[in-house]
PDB file of N, CA and C in Angstrom:
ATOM      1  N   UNK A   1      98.168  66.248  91.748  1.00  0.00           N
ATOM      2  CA  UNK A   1      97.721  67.461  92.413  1.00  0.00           C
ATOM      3  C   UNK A   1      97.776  67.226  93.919  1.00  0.00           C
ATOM      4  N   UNK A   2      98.214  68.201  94.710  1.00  0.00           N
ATOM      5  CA  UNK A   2      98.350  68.146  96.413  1.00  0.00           C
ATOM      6  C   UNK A   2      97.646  69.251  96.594  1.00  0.00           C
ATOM      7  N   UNK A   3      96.935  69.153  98.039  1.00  0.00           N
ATOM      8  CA  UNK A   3      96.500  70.212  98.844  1.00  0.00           C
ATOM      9  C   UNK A   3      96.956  70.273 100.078  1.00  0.00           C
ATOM     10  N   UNK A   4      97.179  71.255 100.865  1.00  0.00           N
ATOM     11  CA  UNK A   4      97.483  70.961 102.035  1.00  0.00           C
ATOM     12  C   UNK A   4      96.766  72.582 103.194  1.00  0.00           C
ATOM     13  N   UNK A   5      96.497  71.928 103.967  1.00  0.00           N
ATOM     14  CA  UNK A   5      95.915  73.389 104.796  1.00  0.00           C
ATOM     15  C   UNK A   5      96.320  73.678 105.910  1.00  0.00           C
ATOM     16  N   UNK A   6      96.387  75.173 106.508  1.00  0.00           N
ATOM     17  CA  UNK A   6      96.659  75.281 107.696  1.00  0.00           C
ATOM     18  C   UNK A   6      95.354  75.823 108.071  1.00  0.00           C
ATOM     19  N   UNK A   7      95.705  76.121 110.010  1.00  0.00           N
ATOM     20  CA  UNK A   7      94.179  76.597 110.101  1.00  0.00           C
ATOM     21  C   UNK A   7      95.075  77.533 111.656  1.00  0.00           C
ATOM     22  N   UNK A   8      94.394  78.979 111.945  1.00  0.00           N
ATOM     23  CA  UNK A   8      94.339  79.583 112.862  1.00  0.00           C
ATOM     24  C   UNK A   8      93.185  79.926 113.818  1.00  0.00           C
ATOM     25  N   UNK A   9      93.257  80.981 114.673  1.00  0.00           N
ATOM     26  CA  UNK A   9      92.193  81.425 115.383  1.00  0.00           C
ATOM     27  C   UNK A   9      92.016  82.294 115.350  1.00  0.00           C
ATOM     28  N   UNK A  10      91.389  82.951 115.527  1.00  0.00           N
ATOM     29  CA  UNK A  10      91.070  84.822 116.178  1.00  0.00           C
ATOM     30  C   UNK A  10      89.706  84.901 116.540  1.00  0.00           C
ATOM     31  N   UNK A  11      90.137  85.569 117.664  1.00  0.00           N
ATOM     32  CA  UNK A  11      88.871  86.458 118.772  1.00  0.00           C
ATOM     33  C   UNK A  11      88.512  87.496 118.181  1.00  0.00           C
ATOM     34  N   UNK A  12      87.242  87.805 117.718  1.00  0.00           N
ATOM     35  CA  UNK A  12      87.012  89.181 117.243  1.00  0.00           C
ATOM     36  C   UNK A  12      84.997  88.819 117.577  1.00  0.00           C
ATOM     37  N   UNK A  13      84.808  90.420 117.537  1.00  0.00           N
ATOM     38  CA  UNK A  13      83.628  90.641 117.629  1.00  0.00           C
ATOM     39  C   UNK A  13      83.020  91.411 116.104  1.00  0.00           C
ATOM     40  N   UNK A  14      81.867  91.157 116.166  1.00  0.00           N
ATOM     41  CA  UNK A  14      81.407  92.253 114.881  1.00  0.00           C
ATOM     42  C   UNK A  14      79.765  92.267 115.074  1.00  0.00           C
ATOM     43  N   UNK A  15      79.461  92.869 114.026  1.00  0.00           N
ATOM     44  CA  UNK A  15      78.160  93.278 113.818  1.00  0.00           C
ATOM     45  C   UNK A  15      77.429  93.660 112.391  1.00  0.00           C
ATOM     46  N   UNK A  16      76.668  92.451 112.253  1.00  0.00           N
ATOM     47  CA  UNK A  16      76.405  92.733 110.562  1.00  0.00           C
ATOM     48  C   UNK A  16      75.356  93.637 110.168  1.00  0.00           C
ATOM     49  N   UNK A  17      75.904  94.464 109.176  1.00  0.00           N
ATOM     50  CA  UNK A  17      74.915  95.622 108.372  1.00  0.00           C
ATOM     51  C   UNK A  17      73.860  94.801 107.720  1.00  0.00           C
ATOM     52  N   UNK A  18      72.360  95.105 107.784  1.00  0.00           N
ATOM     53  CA  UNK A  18      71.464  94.922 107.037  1.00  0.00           C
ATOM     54  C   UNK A  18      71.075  95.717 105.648  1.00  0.00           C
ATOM     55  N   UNK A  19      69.795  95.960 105.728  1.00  0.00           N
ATOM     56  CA  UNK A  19      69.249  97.392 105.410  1.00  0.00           C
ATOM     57  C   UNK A  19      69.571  98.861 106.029  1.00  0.00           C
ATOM     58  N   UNK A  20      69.370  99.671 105.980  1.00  0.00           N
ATOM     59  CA  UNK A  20      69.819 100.798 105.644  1.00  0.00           C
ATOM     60  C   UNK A  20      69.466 101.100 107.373  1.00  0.00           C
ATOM     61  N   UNK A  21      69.849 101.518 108.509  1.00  0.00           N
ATOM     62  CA  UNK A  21      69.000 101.497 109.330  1.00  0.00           C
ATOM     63  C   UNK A  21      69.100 100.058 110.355  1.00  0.00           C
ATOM     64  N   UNK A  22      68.866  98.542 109.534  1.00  0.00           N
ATOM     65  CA  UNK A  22      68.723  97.908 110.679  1.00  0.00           C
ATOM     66  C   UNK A  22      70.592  96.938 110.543  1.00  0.00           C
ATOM     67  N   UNK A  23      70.289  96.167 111.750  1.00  0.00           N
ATOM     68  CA  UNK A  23      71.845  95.024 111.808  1.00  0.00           C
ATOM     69  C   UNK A  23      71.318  94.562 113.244  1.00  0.00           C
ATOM     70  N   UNK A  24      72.221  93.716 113.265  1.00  0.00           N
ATOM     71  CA  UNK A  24      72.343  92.720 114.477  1.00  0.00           C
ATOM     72  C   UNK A  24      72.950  93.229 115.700  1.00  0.00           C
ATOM     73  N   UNK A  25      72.885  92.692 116.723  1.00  0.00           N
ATOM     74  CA  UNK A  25      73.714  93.249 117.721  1.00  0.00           C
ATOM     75  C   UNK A  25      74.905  92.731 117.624  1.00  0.00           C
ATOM     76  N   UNK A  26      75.754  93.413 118.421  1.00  0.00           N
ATOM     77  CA  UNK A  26      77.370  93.259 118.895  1.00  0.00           C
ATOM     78  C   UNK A  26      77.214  92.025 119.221  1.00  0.00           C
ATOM     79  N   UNK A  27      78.490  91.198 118.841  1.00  0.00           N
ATOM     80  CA  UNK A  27      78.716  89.623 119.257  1.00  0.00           C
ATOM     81  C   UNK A  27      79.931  89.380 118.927  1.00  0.00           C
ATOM     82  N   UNK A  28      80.387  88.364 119.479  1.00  0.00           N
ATOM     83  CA  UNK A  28      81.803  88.102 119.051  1.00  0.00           C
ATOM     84  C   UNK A  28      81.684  86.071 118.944  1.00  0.00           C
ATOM     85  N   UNK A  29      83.181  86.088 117.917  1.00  0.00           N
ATOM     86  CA  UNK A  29      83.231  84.314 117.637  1.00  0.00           C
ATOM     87  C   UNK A  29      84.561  84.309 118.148  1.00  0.00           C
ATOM     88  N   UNK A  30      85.088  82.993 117.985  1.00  0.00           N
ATOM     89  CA  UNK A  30      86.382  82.552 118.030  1.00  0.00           C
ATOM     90  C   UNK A  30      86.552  81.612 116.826  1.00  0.00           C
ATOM     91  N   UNK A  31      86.449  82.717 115.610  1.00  0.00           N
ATOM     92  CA  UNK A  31      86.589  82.259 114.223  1.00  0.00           C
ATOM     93  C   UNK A  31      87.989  81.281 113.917  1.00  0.00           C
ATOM     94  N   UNK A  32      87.300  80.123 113.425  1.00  0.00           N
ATOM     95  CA  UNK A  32      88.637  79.065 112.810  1.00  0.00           C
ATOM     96  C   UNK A  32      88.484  79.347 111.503  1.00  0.00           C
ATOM     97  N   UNK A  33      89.948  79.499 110.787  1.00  0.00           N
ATOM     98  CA  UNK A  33      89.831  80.070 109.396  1.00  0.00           C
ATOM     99  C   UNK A  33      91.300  79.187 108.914  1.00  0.00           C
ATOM    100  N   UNK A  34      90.739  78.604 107.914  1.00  0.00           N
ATOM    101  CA  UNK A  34      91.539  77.485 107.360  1.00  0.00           C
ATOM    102  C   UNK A  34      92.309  78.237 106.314  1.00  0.00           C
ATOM    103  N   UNK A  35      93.250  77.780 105.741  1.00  0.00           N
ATOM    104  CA  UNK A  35      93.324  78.414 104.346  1.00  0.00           C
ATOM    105  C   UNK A  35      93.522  76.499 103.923  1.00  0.00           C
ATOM    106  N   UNK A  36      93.393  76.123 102.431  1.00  0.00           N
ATOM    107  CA  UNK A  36      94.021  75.626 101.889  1.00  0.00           C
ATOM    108  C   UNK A  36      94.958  75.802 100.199  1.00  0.00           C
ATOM    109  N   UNK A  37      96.216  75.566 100.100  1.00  0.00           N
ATOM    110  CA  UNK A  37      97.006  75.470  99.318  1.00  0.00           C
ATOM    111  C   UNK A  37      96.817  74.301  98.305  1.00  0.00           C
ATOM    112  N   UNK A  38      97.490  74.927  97.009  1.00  0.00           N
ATOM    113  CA  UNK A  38      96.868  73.679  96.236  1.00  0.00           C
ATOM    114  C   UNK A  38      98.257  73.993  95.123  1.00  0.00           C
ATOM    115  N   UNK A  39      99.062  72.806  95.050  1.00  0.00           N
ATOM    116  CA  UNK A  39     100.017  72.485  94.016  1.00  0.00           C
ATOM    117  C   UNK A  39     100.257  71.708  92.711  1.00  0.00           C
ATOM    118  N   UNK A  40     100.160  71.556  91.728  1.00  0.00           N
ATOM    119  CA  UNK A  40     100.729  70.434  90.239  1.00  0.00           C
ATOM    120  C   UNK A  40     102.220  70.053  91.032  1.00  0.00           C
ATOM    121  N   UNK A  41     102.881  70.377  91.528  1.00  0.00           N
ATOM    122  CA  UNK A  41     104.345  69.850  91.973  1.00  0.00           C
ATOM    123  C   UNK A  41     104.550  70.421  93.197  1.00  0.00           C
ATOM    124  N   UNK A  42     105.762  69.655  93.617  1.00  0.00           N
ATOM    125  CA  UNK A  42     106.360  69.660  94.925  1.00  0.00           C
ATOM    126  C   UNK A  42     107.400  70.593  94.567  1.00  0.00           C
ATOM    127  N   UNK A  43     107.848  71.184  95.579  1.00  0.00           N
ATOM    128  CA  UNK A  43     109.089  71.664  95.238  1.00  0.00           C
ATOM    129  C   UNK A  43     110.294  70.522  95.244  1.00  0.00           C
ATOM    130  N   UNK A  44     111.572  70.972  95.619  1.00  0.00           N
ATOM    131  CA  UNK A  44     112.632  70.586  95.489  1.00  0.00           C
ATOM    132  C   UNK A  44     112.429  69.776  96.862  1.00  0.00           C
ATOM    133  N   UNK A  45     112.295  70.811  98.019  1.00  0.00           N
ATOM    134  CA  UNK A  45     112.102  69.654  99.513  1.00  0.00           C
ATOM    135  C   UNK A  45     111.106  68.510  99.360  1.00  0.00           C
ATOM    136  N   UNK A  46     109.943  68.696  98.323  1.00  0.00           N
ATOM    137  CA  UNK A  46     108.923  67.722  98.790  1.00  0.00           C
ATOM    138  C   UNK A  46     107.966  68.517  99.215  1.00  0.00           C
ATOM    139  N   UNK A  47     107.718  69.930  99.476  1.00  0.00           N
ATOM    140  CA  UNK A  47     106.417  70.108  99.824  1.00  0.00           C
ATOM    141  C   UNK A  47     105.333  70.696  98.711  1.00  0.00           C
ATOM    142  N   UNK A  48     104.400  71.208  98.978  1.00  0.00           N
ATOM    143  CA  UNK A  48     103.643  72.063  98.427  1.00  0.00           C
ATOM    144  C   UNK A  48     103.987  73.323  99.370  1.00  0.00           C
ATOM    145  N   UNK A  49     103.918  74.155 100.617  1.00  0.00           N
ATOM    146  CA  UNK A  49     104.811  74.694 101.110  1.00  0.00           C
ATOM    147  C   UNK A  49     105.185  74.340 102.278  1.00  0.00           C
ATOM    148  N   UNK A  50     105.943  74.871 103.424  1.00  0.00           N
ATOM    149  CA  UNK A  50     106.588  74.447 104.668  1.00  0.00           C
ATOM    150  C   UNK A  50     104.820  74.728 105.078  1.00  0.00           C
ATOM    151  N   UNK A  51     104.760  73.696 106.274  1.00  0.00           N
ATOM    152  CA  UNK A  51     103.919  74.027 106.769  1.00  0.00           C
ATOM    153  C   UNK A  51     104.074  75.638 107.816  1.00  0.00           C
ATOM    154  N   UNK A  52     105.319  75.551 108.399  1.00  0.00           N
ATOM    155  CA  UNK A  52     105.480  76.590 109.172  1.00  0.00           C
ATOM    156  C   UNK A  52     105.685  78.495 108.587  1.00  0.00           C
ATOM    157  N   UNK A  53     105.559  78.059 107.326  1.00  0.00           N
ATOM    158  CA  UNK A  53     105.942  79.425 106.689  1.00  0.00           C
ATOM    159  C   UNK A  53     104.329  79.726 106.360  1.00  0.00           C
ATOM    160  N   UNK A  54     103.688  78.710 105.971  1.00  0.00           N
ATOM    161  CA  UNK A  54     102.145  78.809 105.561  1.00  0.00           C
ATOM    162  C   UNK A  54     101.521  79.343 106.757  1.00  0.00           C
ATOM    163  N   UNK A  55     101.689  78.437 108.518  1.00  0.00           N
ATOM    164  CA  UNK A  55     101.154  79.016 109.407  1.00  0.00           C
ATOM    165  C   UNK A  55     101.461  80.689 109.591  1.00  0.00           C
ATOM    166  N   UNK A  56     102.988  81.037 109.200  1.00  0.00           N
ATOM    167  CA  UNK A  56     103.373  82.447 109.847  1.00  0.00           C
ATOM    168  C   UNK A  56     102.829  83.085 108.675  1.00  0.00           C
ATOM    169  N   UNK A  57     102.345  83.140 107.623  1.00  0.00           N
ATOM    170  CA  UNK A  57     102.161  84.090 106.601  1.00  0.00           C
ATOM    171  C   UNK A  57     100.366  84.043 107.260  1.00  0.00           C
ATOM    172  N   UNK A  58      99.813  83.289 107.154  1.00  0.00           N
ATOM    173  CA  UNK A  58      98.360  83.510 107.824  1.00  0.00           C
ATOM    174  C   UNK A  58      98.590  83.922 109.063  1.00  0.00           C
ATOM    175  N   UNK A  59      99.402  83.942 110.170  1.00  0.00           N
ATOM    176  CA  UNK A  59      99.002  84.316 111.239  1.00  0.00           C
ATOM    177  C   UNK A  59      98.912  85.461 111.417  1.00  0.00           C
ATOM    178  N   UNK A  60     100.246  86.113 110.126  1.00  0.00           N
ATOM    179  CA  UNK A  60     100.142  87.774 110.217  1.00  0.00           C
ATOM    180  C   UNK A  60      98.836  88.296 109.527  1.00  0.00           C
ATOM    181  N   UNK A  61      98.734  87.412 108.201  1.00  0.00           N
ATOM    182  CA  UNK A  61      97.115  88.215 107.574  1.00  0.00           C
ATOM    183  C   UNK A  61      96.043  88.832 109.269  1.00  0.00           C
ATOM    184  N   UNK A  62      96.247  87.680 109.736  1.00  0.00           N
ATOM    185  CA  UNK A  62      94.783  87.549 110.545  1.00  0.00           C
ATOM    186  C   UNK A  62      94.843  87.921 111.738  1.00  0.00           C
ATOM    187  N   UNK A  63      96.558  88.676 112.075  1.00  0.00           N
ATOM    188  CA  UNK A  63      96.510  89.255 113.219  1.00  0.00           C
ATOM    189  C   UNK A  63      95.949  90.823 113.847  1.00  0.00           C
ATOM    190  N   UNK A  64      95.846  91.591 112.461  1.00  0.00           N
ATOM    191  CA  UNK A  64      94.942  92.604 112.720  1.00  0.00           C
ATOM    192  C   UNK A  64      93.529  92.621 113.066  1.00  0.00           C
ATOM    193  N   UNK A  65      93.123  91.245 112.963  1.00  0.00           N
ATOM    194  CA  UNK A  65      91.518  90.918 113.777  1.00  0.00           C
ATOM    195  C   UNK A  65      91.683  90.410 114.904  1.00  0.00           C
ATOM    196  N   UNK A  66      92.631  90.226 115.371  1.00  0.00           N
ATOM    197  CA  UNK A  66      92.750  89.531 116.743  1.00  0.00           C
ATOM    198  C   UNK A  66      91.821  90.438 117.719  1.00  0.00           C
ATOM    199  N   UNK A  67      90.871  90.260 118.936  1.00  0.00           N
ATOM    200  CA  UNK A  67      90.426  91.105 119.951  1.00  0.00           C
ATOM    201  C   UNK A  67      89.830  92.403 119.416  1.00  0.00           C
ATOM    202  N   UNK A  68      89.182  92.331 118.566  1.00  0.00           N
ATOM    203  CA  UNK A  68      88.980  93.447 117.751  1.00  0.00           C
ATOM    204  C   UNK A  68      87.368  93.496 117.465  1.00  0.00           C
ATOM    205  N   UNK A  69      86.611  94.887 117.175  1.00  0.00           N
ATOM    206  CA  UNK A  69      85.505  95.474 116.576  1.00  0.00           C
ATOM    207  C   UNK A  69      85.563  95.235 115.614  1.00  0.00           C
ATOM    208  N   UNK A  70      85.315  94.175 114.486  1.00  0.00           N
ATOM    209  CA  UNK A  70      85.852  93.882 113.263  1.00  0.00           C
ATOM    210  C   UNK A  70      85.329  95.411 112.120  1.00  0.00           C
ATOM    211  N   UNK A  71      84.010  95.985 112.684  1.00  0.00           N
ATOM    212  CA  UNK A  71      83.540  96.876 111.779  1.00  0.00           C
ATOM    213  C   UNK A  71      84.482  98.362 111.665  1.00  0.00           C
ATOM    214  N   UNK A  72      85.121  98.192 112.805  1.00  0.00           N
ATOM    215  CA  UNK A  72      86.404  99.299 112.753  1.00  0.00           C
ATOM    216  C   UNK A  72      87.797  99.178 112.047  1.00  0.00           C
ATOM    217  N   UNK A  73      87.800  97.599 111.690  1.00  0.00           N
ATOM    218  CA  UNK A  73      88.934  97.657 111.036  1.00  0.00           C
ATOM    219  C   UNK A  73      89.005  97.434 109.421  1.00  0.00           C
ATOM    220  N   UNK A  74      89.716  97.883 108.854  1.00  0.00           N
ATOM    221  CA  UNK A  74      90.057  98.257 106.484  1.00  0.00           C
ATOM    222  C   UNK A  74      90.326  96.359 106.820  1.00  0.00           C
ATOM    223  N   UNK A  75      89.214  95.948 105.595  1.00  0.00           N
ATOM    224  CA  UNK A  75      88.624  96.623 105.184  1.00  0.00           C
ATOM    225  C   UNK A  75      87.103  96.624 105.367  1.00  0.00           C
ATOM    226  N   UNK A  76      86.654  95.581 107.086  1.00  0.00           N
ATOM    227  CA  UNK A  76      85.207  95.946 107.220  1.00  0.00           C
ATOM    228  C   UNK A  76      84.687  96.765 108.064  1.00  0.00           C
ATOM    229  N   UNK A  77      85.120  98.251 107.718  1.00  0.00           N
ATOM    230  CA  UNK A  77      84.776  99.465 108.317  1.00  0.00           C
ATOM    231  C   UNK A  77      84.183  99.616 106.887  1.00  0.00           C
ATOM    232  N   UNK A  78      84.339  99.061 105.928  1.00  0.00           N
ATOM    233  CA  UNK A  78      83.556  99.421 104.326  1.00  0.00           C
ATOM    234  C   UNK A  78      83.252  98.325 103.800  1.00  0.00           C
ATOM    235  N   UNK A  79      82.765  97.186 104.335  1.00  0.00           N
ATOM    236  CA  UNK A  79      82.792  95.967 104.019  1.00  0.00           C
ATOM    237  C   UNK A  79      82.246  94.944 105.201  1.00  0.00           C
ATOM    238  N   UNK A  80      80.657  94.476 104.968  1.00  0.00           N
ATOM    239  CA  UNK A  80      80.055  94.145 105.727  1.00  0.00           C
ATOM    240  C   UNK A  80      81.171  92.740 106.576  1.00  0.00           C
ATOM    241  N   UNK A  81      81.139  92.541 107.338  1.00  0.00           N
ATOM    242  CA  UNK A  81      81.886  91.438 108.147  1.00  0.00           C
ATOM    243  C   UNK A  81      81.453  90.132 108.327  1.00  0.00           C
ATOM    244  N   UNK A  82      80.908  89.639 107.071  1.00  0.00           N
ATOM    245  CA  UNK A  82      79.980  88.588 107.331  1.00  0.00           C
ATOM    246  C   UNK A  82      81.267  87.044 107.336  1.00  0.00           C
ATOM    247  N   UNK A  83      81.233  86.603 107.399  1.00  0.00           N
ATOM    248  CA  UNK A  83      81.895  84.852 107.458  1.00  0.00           C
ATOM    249  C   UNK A  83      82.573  85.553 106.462  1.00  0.00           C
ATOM    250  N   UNK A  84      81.567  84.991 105.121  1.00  0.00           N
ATOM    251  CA  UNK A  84      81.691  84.879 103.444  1.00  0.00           C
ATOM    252  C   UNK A  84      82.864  86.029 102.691  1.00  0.00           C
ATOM    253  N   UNK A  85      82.438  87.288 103.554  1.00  0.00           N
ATOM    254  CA  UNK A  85      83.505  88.551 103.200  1.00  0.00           C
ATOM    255  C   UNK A  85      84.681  88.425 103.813  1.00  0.00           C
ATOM    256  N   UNK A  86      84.484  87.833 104.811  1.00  0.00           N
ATOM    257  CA  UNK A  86      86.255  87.767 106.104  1.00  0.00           C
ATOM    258  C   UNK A  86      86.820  86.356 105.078  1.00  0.00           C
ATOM    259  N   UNK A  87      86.306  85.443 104.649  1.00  0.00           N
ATOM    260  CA  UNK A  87      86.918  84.412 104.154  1.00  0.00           C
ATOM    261  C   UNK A  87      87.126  84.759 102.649  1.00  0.00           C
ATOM    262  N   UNK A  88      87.191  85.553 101.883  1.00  0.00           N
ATOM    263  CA  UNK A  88      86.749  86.202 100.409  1.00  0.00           C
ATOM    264  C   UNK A  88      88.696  87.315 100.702  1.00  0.00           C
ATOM    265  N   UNK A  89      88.419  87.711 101.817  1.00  0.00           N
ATOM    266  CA  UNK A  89      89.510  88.993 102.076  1.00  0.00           C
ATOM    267  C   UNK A  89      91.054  88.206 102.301  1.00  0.00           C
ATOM    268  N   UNK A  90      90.253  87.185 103.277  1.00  0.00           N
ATOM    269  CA  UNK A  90      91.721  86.633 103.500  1.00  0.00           C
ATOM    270  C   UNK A  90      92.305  85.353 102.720  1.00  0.00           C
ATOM    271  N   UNK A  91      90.919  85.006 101.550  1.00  0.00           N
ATOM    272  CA  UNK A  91      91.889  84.022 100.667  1.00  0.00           C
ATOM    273  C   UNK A  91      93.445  85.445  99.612  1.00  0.00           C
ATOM    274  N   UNK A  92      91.872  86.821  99.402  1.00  0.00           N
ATOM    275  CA  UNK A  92      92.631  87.256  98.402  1.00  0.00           C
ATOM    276  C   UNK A  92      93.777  87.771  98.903  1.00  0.00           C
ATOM    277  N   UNK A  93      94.104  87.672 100.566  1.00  0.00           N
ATOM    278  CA  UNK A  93      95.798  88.371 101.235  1.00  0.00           C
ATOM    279  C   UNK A  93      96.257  87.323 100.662  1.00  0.00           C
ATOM    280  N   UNK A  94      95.904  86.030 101.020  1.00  0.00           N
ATOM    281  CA  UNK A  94      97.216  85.402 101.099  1.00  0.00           C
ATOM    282  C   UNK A  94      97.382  84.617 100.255  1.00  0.00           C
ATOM    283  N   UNK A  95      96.412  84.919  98.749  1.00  0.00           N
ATOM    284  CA  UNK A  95      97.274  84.766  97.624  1.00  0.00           C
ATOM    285  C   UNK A  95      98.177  85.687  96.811  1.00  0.00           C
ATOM    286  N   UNK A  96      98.213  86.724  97.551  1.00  0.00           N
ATOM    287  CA  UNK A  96      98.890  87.967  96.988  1.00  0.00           C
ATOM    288  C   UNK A  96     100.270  87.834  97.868  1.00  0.00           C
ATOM    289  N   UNK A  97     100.718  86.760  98.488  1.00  0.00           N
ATOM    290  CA  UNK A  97     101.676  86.286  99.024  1.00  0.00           C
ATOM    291  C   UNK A  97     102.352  85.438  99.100  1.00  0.00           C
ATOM    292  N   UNK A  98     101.215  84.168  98.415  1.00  0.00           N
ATOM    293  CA  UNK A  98     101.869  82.863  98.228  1.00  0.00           C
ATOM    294  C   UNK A  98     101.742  82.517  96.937  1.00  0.00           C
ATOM    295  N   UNK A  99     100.237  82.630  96.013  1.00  0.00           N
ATOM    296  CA  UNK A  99     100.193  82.414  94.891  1.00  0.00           C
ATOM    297  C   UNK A  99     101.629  82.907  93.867  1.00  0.00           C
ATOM    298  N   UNK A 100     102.334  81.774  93.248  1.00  0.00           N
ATOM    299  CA  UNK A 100     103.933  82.020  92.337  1.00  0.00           C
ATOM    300  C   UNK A 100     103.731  81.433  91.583  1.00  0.00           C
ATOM    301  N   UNK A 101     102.665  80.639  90.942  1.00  0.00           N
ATOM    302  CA  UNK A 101     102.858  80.297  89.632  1.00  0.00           C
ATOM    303  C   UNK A 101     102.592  78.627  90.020  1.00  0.00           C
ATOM    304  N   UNK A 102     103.346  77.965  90.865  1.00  0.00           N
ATOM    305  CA  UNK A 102     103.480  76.709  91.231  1.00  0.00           C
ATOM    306  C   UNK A 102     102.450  76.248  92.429  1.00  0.00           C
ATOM    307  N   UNK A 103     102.074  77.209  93.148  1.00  0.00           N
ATOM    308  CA  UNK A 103     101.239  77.259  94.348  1.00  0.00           C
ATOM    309  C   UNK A 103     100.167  78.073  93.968  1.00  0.00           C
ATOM    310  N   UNK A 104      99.017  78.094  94.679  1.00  0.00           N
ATOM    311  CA  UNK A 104      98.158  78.824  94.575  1.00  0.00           C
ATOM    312  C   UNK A 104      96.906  78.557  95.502  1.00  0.00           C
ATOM    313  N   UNK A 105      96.561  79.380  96.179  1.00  0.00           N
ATOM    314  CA  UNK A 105      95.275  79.222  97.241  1.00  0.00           C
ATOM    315  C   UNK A 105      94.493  79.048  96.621  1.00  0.00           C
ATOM    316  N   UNK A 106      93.527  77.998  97.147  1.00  0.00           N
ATOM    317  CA  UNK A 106      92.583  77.555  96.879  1.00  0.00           C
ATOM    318  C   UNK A 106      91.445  77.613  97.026  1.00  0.00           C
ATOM    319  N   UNK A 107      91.362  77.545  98.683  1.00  0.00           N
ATOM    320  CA  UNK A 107      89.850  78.377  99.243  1.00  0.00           C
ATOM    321  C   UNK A 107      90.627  78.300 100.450  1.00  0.00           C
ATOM    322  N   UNK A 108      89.682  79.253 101.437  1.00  0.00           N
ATOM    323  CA  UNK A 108      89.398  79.991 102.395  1.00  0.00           C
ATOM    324  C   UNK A 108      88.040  79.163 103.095  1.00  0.00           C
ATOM    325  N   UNK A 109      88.357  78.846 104.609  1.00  0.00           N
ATOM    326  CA  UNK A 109      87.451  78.558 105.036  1.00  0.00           C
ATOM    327  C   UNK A 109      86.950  79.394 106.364  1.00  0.00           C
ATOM    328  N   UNK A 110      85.901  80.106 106.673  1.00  0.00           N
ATOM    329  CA  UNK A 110      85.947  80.945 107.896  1.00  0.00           C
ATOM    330  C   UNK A 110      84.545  79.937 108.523  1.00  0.00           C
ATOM    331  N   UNK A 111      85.007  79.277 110.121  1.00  0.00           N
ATOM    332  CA  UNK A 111      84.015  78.881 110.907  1.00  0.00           C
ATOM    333  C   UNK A 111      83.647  79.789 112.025  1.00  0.00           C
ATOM    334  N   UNK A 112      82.405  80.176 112.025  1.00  0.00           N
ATOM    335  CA  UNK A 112      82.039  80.919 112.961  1.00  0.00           C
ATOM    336  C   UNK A 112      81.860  80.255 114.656  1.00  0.00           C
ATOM    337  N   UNK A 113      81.235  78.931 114.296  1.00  0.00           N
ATOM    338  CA  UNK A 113      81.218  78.022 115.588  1.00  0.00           C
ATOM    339  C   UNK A 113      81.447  76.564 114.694  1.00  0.00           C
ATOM    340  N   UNK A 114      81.071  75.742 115.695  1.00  0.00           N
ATOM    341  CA  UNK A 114      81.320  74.459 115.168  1.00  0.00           C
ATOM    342  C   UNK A 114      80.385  73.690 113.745  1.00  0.00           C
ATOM    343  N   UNK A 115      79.352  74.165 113.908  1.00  0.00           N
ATOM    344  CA  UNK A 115      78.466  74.281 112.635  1.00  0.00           C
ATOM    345  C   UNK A 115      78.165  75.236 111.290  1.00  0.00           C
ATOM    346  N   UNK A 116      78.985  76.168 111.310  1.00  0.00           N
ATOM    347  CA  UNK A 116      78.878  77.334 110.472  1.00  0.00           C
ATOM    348  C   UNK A 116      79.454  77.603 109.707  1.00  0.00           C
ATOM    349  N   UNK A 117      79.955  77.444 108.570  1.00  0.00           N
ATOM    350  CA  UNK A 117      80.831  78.028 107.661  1.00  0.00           C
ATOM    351  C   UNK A 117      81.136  78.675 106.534  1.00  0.00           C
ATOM    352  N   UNK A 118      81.747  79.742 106.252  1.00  0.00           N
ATOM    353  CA  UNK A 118      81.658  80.365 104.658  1.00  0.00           C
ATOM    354  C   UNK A 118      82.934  79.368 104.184  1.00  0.00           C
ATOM    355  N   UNK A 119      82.550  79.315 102.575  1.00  0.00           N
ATOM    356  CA  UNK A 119      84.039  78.697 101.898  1.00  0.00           C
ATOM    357  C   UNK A 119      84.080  79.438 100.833  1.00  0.00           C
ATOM    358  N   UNK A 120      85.078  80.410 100.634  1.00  0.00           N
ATOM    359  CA  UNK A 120      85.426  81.178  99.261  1.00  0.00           C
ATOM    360  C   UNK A 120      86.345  80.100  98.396  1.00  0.00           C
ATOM    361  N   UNK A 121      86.016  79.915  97.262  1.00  0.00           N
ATOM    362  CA  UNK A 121      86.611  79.357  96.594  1.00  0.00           C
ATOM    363  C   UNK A 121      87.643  80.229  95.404  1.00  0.00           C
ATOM    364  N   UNK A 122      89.176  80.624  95.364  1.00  0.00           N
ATOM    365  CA  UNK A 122      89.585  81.020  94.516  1.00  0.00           C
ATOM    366  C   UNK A 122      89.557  80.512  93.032  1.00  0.00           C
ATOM    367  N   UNK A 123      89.298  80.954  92.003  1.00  0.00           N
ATOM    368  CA  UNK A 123      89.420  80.382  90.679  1.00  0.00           C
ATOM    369  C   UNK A 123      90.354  81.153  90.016  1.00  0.00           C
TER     370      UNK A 123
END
């Protein structure tokens, strides 16, 4: 079994829904969001995937949060923006892109700062 991960950035701000009525104020992170890949075999080159095709397929998931109101954008304009939900959304993009049978995402890691982290685990 191999794993292998990439990891990006994005600037975004948000604001989490509570109760009905209350939430937090406006804030923003410079969220690190890992993905890792997980293989039974290599392909033909030797990898589990290119690393560079893994970086460009996450960079596009995660470029619609770039500099952004995260609560304005599908799907957390209906979907609280917490770590746990941003890392939950973007394991399930980008197994709907990479997962083929031979590959398959594994988890999702979203760091809010250097101490903080959600980990969605795909099963």
């Amino acid at each position: 079994m191999w794993e292998i991960s990439q990891e990006t950035c994005v600037a975004a701000a948000h604001q989490l829904r509570f109760a009905p009525g209350e939430g937090e104020r406006l804030h923003g992170h410079n969220w690190r969001i890992k993905a890792v890949l997980r293989a039974r075999e290599l392909d033909k080159s030797g990898f589990v995937v290119d690393f560079n095709h893994l970086g460009a397929v996450l960079r596009a998931l995660v470029e619609p949060y770039e500099h952004v109101f995260l609560n304005e954008v599908a799907p957390f304009d209906d979907v609280n923006p917490t770590a746990e939900n941003i890392a939950r959304v973007v394991a399930d993009d980008l197994a709907a892109k990479m997962d083929d049978g031979r590959v398959k995402v594994a988890r999702v890691e979203v760091w809010e700062n250097d101490t903080c982290c959600a980990i969605y685990y795909r099963e």
